[in-house]
N, C-alpha and C. Protein backbone atom coordinates (compact mmCIF):
# COMPACT_ATOMS: atom_id res chain seq x y z
N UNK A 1 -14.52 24.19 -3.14
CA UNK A 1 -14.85 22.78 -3.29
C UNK A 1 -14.66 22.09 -1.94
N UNK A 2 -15.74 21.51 -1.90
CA UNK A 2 -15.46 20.25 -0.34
C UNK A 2 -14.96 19.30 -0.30
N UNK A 3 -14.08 18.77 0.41
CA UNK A 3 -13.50 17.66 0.15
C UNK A 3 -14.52 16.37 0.79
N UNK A 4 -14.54 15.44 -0.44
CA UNK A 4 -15.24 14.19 -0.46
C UNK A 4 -15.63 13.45 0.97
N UNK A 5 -14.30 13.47 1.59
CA UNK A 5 -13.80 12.16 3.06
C UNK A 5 -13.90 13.22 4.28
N UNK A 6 -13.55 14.37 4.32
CA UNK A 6 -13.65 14.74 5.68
C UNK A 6 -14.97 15.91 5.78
N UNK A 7 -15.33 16.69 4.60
CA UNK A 7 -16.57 17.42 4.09
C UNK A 7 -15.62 18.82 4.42
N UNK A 8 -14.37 19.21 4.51
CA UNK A 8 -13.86 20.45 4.70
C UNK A 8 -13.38 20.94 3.76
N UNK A 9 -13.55 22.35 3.47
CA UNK A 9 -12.90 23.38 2.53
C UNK A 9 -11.51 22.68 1.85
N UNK A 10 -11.92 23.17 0.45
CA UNK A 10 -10.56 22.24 -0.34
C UNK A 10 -9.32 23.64 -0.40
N UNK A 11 -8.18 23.61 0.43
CA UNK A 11 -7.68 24.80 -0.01
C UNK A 11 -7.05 25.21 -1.25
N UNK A 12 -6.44 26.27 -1.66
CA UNK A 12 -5.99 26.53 -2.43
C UNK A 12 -4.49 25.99 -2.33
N UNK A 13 -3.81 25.29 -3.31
CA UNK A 13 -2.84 24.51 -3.35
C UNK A 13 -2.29 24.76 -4.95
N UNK A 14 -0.39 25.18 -4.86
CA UNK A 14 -0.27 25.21 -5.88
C UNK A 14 -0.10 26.54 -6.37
N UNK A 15 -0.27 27.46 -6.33
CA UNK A 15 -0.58 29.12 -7.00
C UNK A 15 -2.02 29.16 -6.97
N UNK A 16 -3.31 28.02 -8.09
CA UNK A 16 -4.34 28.58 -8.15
C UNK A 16 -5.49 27.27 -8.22
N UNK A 17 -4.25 25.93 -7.89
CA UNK A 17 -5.30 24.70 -7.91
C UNK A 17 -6.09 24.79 -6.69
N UNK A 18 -7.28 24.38 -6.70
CA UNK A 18 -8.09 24.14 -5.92
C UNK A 18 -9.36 23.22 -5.88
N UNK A 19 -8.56 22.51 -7.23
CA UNK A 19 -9.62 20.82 -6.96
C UNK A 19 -9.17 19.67 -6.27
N UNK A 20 -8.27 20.15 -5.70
CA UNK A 20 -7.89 18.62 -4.44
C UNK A 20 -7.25 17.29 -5.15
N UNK A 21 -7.28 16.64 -4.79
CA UNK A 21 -6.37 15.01 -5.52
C UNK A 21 -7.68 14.44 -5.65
N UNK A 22 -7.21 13.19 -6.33
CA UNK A 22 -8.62 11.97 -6.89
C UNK A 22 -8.39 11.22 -5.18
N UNK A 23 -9.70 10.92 -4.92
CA UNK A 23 -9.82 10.28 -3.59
C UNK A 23 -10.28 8.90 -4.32
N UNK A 24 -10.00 8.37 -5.40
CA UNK A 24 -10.18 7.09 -6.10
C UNK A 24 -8.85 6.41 -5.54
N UNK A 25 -8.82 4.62 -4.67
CA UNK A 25 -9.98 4.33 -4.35
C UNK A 25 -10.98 4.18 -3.27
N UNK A 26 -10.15 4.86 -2.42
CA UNK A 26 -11.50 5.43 -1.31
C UNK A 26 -13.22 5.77 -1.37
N UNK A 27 -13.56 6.98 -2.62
CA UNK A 27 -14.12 7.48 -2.74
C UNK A 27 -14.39 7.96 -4.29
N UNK A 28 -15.56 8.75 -4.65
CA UNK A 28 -15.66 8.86 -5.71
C UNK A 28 -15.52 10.28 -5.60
N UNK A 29 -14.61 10.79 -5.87
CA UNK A 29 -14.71 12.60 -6.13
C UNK A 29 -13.43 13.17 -5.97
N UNK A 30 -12.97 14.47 -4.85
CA UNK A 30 -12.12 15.14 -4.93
C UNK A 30 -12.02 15.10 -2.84
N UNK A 31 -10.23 14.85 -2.72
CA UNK A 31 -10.05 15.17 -1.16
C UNK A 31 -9.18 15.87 -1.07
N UNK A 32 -9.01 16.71 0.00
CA UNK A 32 -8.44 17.64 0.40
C UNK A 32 -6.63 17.02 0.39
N UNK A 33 -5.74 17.68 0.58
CA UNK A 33 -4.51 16.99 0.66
C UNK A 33 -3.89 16.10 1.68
N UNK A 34 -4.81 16.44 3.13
CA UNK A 34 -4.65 15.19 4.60
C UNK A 34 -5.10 14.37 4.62
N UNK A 35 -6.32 14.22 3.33
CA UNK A 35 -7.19 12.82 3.41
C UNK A 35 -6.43 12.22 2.16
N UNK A 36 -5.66 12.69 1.50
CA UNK A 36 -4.90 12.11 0.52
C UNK A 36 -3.78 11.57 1.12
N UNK A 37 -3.58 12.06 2.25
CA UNK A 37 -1.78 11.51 2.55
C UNK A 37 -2.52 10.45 3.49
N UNK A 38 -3.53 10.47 4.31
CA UNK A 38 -3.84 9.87 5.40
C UNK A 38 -4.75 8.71 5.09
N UNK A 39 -5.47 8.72 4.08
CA UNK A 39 -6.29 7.72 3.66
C UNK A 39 -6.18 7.32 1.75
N UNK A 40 -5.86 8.29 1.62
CA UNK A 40 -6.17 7.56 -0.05
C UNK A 40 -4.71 7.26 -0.56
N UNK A 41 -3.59 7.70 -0.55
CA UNK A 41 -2.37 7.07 -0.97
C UNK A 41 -2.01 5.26 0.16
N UNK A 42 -2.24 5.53 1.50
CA UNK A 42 -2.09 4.00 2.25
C UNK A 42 -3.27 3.02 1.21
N UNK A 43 -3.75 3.46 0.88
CA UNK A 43 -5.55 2.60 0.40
C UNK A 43 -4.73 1.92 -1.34
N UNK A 44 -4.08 2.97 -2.05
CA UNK A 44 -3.47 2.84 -2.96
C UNK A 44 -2.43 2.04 -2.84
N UNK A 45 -1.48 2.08 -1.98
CA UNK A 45 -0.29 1.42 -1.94
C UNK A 45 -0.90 -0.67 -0.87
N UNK A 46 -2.00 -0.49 -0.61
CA UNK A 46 -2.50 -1.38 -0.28
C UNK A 46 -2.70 -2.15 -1.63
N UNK A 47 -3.99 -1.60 -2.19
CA UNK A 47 -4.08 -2.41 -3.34
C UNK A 47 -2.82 -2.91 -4.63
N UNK A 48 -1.63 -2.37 -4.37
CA UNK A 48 -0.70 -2.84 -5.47
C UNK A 48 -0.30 -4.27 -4.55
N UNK A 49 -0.33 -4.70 -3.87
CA UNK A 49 -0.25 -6.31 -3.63
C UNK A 49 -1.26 -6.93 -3.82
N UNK A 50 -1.36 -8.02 -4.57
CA UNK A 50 -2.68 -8.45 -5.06
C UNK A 50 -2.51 -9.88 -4.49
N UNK A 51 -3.87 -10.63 -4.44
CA UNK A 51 -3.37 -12.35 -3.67
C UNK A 51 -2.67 -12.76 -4.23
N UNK A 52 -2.86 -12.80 -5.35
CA UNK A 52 -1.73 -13.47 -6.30
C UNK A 52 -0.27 -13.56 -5.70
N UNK A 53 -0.06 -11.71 -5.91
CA UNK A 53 1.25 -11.83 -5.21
C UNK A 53 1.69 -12.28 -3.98
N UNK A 54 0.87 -11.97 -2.95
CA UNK A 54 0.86 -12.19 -1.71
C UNK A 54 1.30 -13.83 -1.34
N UNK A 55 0.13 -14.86 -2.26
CA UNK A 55 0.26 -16.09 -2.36
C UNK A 55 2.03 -16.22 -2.63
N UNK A 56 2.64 -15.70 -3.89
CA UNK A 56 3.50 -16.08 -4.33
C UNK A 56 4.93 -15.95 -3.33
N UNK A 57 4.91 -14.67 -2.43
CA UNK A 57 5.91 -14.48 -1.56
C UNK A 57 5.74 -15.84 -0.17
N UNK A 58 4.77 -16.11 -0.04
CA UNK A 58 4.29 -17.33 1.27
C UNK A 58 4.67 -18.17 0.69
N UNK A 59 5.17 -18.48 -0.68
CA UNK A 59 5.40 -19.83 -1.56
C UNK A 59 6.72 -19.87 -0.95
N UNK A 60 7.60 -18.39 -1.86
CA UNK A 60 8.78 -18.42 -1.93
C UNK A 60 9.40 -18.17 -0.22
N UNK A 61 8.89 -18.07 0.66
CA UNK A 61 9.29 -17.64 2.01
C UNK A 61 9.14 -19.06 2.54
N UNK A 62 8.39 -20.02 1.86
CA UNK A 62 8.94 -21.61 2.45
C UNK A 62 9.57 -22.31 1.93
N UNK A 63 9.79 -22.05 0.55
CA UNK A 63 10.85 -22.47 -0.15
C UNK A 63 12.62 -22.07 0.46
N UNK A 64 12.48 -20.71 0.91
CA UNK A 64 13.41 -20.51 1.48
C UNK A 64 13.95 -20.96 3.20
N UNK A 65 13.15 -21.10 3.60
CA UNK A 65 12.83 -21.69 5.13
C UNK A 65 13.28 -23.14 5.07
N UNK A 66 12.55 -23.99 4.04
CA UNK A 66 12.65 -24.97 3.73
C UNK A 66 14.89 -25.25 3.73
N UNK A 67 14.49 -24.73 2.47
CA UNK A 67 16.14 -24.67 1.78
C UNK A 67 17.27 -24.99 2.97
N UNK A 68 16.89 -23.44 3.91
CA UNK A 68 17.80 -23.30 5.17
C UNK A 68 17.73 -24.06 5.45
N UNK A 69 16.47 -24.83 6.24
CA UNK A 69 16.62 -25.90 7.15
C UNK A 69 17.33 -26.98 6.52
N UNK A 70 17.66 -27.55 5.48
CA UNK A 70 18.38 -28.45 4.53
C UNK A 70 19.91 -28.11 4.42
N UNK A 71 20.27 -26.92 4.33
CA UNK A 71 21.58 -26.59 4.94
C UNK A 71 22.02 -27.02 6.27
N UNK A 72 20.81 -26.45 7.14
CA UNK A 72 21.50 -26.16 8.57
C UNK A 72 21.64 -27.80 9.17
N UNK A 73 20.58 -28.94 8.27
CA UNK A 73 21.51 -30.23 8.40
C UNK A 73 22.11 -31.05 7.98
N UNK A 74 22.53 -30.41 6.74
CA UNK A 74 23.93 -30.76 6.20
C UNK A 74 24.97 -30.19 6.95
N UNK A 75 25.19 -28.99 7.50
CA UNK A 75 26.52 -28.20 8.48
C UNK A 75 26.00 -29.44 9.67
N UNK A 76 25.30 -29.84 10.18
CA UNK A 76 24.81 -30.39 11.40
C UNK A 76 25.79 -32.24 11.25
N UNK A 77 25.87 -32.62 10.04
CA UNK A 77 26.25 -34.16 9.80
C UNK A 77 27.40 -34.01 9.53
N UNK A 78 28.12 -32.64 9.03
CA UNK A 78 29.50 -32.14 8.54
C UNK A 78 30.40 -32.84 10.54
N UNK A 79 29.79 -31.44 11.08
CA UNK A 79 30.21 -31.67 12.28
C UNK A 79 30.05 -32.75 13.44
């Protein structure tokens, strides 16, 4: 079997597997195990942040920024 992303021999992996990993969502088919570590698991772990979330941490990262700065001048009027 060829692998999908680079077109090279799928090796034998395993004792007797030799259909490669899902190259989903890169690709539609089967990749070898370097195009799995090198492109399709980063591609995967990309898509589990979604805007949503993304939005929600930029919320909470000025909320917290914010906060500090509201401390740091209250310690500021202390002294």
């Amino acid at each position: 079997m060829q692998c999908c992303l680079c077109k090279q021999e799928i090796p034998v992996e395993h004792g007797s597997w030799h259909e490669g990993h899902n190259a989903d969502p890169v690709a539609d088919g089967r990749c070898c195990r370097e195009c799995n570590i090198k492109e399709v698991i980063p591609a995967r772990l990309r898509g589990l942040i979604t805007d949503d979330a993304l939005q929600a941490i930029i919320e909470l990262e000025s909320t917290w920024s914010s906060t500090r700065q509201v401390q740091g001048d209250k310690k500021n009027e202390i002294n």
